[in-house]
PDB file of N, CA and C in Angstrom:
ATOM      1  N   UNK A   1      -1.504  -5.212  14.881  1.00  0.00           N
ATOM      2  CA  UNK A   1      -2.094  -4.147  14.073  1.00  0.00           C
ATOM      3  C   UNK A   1      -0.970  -3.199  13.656  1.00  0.00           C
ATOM      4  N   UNK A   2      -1.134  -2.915  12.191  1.00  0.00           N
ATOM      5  CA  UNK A   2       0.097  -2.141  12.236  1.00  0.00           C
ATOM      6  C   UNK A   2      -0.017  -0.358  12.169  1.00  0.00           C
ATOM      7  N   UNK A   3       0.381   0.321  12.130  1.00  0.00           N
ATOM      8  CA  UNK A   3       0.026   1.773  12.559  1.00  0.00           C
ATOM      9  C   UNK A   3      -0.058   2.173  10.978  1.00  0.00           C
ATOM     10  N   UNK A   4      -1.070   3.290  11.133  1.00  0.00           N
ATOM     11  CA  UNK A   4      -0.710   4.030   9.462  1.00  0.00           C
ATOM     12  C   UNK A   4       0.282   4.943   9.289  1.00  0.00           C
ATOM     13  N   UNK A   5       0.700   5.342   8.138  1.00  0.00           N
ATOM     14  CA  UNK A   5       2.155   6.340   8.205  1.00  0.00           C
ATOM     15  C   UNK A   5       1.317   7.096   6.931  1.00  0.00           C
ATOM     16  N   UNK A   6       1.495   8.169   7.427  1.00  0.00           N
ATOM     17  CA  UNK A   6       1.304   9.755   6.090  1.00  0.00           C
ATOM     18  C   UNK A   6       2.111  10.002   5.429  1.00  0.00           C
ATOM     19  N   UNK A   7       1.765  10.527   3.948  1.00  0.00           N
ATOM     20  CA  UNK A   7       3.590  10.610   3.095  1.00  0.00           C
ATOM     21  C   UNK A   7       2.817  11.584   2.264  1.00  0.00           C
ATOM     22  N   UNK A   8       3.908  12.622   1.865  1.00  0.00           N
ATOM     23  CA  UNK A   8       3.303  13.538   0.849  1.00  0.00           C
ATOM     24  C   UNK A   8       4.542  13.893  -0.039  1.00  0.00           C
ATOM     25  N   UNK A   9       3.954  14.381  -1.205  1.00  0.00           N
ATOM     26  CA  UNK A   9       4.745  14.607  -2.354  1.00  0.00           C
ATOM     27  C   UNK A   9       4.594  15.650  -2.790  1.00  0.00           C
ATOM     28  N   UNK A  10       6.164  16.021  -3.726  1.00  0.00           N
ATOM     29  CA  UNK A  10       5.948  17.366  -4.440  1.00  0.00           C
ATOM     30  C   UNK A  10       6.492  16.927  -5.828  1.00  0.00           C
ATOM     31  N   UNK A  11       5.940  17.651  -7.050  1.00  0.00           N
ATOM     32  CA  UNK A  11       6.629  17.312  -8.167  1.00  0.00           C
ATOM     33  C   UNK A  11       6.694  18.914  -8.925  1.00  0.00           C
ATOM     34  N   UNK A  12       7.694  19.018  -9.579  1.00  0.00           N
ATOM     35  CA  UNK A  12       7.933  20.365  -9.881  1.00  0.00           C
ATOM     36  C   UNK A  12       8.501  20.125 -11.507  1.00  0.00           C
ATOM     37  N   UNK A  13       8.459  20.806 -12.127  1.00  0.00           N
ATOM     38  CA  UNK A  13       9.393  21.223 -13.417  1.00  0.00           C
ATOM     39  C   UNK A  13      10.416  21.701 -13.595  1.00  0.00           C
ATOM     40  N   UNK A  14      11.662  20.885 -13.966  1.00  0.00           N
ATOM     41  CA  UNK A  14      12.865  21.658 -14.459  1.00  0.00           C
ATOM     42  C   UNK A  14      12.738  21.841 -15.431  1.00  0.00           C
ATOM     43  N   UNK A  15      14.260  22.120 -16.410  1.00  0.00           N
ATOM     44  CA  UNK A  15      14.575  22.375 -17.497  1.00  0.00           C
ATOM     45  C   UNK A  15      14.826  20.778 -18.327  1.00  0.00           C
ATOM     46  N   UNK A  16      15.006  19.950 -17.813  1.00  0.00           N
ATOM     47  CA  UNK A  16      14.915  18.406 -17.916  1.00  0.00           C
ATOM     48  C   UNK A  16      13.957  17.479 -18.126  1.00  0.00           C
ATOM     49  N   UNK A  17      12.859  18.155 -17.702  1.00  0.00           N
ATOM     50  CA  UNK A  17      11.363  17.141 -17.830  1.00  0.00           C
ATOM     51  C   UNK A  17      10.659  17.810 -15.732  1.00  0.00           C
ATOM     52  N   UNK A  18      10.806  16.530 -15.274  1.00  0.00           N
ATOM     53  CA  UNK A  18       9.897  17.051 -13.981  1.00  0.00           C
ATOM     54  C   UNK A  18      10.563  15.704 -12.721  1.00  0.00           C
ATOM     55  N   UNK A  19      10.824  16.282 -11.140  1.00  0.00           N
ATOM     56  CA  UNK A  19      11.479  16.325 -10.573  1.00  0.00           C
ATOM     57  C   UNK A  19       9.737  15.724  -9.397  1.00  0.00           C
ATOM     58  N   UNK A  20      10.565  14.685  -8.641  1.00  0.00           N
ATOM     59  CA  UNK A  20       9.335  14.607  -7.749  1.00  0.00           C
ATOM     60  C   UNK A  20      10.356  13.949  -6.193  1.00  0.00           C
ATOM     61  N   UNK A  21       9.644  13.894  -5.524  1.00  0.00           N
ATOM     62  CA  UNK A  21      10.145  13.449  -3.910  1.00  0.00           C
ATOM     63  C   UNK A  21       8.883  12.748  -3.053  1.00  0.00           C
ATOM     64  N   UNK A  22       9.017  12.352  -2.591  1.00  0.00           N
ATOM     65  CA  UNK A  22       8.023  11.729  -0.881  1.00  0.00           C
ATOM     66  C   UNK A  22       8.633  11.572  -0.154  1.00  0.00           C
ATOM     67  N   UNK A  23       7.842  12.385   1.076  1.00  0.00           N
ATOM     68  CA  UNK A  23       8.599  12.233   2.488  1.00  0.00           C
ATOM     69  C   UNK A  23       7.464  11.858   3.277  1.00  0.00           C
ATOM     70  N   UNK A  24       8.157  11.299   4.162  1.00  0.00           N
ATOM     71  CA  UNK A  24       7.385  10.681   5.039  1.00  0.00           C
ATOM     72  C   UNK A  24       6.587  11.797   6.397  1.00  0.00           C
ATOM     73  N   UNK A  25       5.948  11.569   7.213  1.00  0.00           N
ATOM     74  CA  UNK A  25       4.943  12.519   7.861  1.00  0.00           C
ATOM     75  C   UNK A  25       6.247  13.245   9.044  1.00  0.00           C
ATOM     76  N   UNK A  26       7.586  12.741   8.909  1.00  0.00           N
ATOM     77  CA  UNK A  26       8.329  13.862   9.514  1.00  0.00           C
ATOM     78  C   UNK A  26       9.114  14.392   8.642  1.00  0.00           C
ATOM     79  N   UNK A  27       9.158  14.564   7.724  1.00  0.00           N
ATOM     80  CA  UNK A  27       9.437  15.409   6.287  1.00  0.00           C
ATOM     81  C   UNK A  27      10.747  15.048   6.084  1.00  0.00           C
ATOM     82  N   UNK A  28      11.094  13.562   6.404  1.00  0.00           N
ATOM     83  CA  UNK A  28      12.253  13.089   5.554  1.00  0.00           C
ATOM     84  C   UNK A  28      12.065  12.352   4.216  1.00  0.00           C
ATOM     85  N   UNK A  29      12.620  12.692   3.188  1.00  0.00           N
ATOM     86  CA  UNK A  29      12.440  11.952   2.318  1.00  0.00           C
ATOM     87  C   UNK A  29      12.975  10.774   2.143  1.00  0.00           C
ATOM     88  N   UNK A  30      11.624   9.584   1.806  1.00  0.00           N
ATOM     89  CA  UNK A  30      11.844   8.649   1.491  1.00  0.00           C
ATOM     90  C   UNK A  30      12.088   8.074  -0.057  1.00  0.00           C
ATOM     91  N   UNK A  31      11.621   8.693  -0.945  1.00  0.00           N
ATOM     92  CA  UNK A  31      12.302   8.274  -2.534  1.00  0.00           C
ATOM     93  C   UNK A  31      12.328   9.819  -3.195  1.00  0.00           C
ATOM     94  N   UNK A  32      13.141   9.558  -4.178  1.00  0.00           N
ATOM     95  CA  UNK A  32      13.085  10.801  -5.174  1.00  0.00           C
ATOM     96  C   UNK A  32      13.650  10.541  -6.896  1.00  0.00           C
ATOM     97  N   UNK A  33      12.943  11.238  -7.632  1.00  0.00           N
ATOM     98  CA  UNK A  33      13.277  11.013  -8.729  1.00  0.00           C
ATOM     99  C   UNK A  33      13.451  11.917 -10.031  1.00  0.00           C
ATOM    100  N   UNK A  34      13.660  11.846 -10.551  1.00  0.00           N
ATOM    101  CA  UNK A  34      12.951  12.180 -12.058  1.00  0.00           C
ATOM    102  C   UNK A  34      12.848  11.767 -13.141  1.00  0.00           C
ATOM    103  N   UNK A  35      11.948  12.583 -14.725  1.00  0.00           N
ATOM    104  CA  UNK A  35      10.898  12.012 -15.452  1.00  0.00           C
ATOM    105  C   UNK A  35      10.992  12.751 -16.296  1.00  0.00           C
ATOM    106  N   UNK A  36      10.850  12.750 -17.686  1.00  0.00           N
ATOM    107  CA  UNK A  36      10.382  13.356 -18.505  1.00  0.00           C
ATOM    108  C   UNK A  36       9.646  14.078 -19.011  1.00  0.00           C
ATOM    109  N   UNK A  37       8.239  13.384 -18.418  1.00  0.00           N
ATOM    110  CA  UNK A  37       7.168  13.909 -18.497  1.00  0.00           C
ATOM    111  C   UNK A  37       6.360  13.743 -17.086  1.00  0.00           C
ATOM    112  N   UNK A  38       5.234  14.773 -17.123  1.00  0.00           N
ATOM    113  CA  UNK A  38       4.745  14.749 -15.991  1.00  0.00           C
ATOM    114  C   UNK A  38       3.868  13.974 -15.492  1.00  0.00           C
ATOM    115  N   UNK A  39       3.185  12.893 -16.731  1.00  0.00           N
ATOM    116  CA  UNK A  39       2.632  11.621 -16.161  1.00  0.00           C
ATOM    117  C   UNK A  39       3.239  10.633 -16.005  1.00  0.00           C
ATOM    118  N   UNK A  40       4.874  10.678 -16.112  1.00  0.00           N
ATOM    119  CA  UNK A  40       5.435   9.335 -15.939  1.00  0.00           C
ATOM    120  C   UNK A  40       5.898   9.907 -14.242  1.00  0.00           C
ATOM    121  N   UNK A  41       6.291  10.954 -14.244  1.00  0.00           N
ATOM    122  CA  UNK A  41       6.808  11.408 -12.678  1.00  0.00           C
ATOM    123  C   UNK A  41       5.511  10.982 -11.694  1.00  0.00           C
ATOM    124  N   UNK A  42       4.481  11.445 -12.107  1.00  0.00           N
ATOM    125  CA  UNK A  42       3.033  10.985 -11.422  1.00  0.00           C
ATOM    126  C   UNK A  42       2.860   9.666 -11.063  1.00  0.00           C
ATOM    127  N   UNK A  43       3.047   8.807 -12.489  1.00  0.00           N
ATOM    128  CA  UNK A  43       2.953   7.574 -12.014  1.00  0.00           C
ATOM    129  C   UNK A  43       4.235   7.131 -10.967  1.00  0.00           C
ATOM    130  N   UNK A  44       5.431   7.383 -10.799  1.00  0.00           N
ATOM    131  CA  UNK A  44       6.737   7.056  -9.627  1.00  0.00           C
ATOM    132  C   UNK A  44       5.937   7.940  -8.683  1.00  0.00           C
ATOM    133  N   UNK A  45       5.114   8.067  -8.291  1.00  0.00           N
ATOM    134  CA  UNK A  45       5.068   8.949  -7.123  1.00  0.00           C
ATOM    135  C   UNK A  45       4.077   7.803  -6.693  1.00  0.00           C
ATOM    136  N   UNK A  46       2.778   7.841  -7.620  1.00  0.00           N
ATOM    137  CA  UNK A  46       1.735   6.722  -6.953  1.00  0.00           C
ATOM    138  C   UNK A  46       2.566   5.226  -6.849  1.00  0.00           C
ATOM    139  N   UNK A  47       3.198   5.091  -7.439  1.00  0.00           N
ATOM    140  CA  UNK A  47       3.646   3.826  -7.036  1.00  0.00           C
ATOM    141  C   UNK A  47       4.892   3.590  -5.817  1.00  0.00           C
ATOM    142  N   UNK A  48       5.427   4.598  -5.545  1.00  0.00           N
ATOM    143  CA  UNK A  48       6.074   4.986  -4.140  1.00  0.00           C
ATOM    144  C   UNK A  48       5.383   4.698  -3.429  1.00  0.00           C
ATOM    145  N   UNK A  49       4.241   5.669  -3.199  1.00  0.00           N
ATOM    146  CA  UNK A  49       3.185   5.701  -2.271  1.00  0.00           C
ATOM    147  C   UNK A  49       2.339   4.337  -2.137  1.00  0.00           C
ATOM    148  N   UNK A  50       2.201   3.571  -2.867  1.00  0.00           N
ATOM    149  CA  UNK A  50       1.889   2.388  -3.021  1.00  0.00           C
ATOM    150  C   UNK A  50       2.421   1.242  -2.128  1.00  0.00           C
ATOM    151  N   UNK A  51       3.531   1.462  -2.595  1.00  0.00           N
ATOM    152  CA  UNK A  51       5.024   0.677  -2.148  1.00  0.00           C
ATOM    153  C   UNK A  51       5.053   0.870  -0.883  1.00  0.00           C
ATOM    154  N   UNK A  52       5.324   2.008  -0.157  1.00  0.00           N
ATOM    155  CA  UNK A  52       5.387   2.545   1.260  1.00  0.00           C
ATOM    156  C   UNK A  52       4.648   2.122   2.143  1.00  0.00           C
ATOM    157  N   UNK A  53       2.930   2.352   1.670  1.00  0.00           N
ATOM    158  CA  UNK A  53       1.810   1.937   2.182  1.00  0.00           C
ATOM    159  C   UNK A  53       2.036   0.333   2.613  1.00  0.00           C
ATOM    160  N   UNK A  54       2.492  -0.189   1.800  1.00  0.00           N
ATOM    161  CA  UNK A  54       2.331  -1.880   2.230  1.00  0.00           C
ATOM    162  C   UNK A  54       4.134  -2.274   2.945  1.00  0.00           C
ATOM    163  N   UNK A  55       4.679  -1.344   2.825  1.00  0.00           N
ATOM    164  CA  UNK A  55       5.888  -1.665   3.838  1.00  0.00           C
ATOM    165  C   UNK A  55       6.963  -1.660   2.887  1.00  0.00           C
ATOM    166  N   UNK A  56       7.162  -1.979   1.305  1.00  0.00           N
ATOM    167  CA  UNK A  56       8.224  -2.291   0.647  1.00  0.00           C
ATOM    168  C   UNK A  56       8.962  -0.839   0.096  1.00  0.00           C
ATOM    169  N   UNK A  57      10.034  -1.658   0.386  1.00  0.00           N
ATOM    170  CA  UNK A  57      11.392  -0.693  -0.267  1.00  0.00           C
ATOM    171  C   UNK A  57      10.915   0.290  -1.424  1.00  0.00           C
ATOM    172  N   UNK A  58      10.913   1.708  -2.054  1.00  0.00           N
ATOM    173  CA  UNK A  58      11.005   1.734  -3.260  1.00  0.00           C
ATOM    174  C   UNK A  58      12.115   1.915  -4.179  1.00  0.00           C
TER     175      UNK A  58
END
């Protein structure tokens, strides 16, 4: 059985477009990025979280 792991994200706005991170439930971050816009940063975040959830690299 494998254990569940918690991950949370922040996405913010620069002067560049928009800036996002996930860390894992001891607040290291595991990916980070940025985006242009704030539904493409959205979508790298759900698909991190995606990714994580089932064990793979992002």
């Amino acid at each position: 059985m494998t254990e569940s792991r918690s991950f949370a994200y922040s996405l913010c706005q620069d002067e560049d477009g928009w800036r996002w991170c996930v860390y894992d439930e001891d607040g290291v971050t595991v990916a980070d990025g940025a985006n242009g816009s704030r539904d493409a940063a959205q979508a790298a975040v759900e698909l991190t979280l995606r990714q994580a959830g089932t064990g793979l690299a992002a």
